[in-house]
Protein backbone atom coordinates (compact mmCIF):
# COMPACT_ATOMS: atom_id res chain seq x y z
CA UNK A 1 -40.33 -3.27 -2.02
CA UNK A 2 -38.57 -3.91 -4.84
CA UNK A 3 -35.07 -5.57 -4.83
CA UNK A 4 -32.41 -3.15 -6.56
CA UNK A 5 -31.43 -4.20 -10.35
CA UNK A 6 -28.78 -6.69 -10.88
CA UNK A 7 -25.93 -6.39 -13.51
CA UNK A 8 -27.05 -9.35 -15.77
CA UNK A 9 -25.18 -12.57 -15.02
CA UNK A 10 -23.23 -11.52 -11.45
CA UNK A 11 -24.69 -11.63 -7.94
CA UNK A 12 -23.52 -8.11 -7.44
CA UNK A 13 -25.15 -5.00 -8.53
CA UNK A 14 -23.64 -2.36 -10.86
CA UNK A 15 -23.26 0.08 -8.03
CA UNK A 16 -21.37 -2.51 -5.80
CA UNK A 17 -19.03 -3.47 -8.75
CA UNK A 18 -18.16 0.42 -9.06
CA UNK A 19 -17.79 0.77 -5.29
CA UNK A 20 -15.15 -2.61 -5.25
CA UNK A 21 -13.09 -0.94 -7.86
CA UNK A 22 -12.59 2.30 -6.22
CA UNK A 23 -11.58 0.26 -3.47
CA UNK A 24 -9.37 -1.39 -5.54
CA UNK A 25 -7.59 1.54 -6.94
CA UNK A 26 -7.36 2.78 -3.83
CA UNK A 27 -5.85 -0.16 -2.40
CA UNK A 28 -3.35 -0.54 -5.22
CA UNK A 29 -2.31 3.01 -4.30
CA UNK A 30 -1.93 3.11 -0.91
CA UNK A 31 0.16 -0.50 -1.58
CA UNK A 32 2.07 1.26 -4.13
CA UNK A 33 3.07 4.17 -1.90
CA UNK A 34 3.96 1.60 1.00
CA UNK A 35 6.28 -0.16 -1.14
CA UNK A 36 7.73 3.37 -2.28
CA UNK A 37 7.91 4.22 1.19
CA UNK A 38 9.72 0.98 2.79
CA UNK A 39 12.14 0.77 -0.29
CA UNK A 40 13.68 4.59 0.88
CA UNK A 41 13.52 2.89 4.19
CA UNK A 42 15.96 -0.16 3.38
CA UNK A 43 18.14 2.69 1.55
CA UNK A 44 18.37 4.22 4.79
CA UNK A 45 18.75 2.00 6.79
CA UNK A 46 21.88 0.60 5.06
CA UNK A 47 23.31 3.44 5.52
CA UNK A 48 23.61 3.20 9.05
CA UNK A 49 26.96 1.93 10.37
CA UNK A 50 27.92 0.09 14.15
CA UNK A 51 31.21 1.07 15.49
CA UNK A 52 32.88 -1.63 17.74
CA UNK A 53 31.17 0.05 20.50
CA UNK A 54 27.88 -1.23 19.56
CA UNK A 55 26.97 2.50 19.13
CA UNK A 56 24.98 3.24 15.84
CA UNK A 57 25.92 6.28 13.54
CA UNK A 58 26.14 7.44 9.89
CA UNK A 59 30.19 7.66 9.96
CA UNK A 60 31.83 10.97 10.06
CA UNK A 61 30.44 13.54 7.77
C-alpha cells in the first residue's frame, strides 16, 4: 500500500489542509455569532434594574 500524496514541503496532505480550513471557517463563524450573541446579552442585561427590595425588574413600562 501506497502512502497518500503529500502537498510538497508540509507534513500534511492537500486533503487535510482543505479539511482544517473548513474547520476554520467554521470556527470563526460560530465565534463570530457567539460574540454577536453575548454582546445583545450585556445590552440586556443592563437593562435590568434592582429596586431596594432586592427584587429584579425592567422599571415600569
Amino acid at each position: 500500500m501506497t502512502p497518500p500524496p503529500k502537498a510538497p514541503n508540509s507534513f500534511m496532505t492537500e486533503n487535510q489542509i482543505a479539511i482544517l480550513e473548513s474547520l476554520v471557517l467554521t470556527y470563526n463563524k460560530i465565534n463570530s455569532f457567539m460574540l454577536k450573541y453575548e454582546a445583545q446579552e450585556d445590552v440586556s442585561e443592563s437593562n435590568v434594574l434592582t429596586n431596594d427590595t432586592g427584587v429584579r425588574g425592567r422599571g415600569r413600562p
